[in-house]
C-alpha atoms as a PDB file:
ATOM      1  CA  UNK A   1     -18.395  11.438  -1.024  1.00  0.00           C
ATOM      2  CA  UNK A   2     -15.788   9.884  -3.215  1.00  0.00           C
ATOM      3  CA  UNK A   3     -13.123   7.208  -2.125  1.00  0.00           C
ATOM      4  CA  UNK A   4      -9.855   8.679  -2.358  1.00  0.00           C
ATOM      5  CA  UNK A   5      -8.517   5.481  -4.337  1.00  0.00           C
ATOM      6  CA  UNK A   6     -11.195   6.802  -7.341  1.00  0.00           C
ATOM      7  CA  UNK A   7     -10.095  10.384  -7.260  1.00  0.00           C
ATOM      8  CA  UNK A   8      -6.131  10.515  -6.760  1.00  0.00           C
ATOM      9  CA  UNK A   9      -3.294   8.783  -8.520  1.00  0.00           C
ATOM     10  CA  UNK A  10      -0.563   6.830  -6.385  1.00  0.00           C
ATOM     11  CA  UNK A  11       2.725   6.505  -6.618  1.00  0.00           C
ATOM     12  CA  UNK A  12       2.776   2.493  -7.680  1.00  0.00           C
ATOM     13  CA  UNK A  13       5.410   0.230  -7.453  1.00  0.00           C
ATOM     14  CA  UNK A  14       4.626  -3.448  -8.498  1.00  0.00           C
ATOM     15  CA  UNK A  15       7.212  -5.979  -7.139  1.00  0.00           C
ATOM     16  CA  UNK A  16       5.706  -9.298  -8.997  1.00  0.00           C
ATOM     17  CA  UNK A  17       4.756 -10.245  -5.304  1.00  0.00           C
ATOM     18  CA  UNK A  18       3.137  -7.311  -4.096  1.00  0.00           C
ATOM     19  CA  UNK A  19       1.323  -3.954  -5.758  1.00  0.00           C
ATOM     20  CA  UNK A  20       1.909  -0.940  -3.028  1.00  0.00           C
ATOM     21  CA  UNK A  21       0.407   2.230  -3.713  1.00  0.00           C
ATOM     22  CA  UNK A  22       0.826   5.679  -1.807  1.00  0.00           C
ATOM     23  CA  UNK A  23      -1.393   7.764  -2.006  1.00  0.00           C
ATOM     24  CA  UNK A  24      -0.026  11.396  -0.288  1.00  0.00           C
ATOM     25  CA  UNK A  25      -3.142  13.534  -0.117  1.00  0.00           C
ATOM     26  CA  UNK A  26      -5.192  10.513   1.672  1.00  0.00           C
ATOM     27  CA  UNK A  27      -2.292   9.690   3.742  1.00  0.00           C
ATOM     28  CA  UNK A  28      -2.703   6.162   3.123  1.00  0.00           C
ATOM     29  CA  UNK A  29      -0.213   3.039   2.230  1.00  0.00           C
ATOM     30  CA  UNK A  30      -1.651   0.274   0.607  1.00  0.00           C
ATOM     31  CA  UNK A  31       0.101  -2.881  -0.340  1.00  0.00           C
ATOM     32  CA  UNK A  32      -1.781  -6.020  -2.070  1.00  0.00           C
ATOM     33  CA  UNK A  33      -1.032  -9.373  -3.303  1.00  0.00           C
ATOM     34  CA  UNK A  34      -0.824  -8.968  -7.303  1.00  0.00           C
ATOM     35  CA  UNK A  35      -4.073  -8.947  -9.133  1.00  0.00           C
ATOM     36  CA  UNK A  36      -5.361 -11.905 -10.826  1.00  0.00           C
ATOM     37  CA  UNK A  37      -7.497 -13.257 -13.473  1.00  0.00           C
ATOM     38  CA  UNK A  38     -10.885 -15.150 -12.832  1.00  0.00           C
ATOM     39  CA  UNK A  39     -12.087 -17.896 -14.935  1.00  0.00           C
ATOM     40  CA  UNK A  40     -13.969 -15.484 -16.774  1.00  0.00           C
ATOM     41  CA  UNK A  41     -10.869 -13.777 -17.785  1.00  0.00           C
ATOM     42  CA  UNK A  42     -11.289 -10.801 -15.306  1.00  0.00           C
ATOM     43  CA  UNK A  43      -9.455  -8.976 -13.672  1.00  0.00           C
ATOM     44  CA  UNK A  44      -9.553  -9.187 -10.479  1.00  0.00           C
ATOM     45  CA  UNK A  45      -7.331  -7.338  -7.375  1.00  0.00           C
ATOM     46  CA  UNK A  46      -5.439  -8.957  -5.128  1.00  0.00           C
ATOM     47  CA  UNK A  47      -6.666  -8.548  -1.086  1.00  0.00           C
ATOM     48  CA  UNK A  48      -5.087  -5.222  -0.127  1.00  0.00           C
ATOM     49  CA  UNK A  49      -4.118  -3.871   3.521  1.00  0.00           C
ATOM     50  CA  UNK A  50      -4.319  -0.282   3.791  1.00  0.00           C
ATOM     51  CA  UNK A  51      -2.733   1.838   6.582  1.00  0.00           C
ATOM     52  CA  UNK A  52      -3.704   4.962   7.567  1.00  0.00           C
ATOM     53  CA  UNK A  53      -0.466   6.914   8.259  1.00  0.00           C
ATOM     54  CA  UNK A  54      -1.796   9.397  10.080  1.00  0.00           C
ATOM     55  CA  UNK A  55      -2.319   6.744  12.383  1.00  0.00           C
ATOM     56  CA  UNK A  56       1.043   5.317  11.903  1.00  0.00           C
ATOM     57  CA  UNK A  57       2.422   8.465  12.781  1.00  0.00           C
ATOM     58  CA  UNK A  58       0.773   9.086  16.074  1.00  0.00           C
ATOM     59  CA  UNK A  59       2.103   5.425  17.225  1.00  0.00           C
ATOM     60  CA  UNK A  60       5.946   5.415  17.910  1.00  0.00           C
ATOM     61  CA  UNK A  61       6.079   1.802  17.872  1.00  0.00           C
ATOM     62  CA  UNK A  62       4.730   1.953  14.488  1.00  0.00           C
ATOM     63  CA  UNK A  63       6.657   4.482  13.203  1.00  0.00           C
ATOM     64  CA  UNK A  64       9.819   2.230  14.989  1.00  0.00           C
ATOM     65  CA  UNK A  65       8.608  -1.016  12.721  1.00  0.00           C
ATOM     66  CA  UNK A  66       7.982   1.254   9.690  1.00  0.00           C
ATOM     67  CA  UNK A  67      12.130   2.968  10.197  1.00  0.00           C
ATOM     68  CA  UNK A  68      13.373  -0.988  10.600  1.00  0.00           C
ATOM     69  CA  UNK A  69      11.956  -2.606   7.386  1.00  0.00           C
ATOM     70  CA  UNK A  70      12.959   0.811   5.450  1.00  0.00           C
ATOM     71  CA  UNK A  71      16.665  -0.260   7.167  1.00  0.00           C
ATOM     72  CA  UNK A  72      16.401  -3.785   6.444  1.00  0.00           C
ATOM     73  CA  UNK A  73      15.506  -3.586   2.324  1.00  0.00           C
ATOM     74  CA  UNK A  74      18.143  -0.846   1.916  1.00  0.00           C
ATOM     75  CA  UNK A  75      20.373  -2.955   3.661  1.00  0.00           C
ATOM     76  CA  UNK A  76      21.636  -0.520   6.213  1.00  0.00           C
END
């Protein structure tokens, strides 16, 4: 079986501080400290959370902490 992160393309948004990545047919968030390079000069990835929204979804208090940071960065 293939990882969904292998097989479809996110929706990416780098903020210089964090890489998140949605990925709609998974139906999974992930959000990651920005890559960096190892002494080799590789490229490495930064440690990524990833939430499973399904999950999200089927916990209101979640969903309630999800709503308030959407509030709070559009400054509602």
């Amino acid at each position: 079986m293939e990882n969904f992160w292998e097989t479809e393309k996110p929706m990416t948004a780098d903020t210089g501080k964090n890489v998140i990545e949605f990925f709609p047919d998974a139906g999974k968030l992930s959000i990651s400290k920005p890559n960096w390079t190892d002494k080799e000069g590789n490229e490495k990835r930064g440690k990524t959370v990833l939430l499973d929204l399904a999950a999200v979804a089927s916990t209101p208090a979640a969903v309630t902490i999800l709503e308030t940071v959407l509030k709070t960065v559009k400054g509602a």
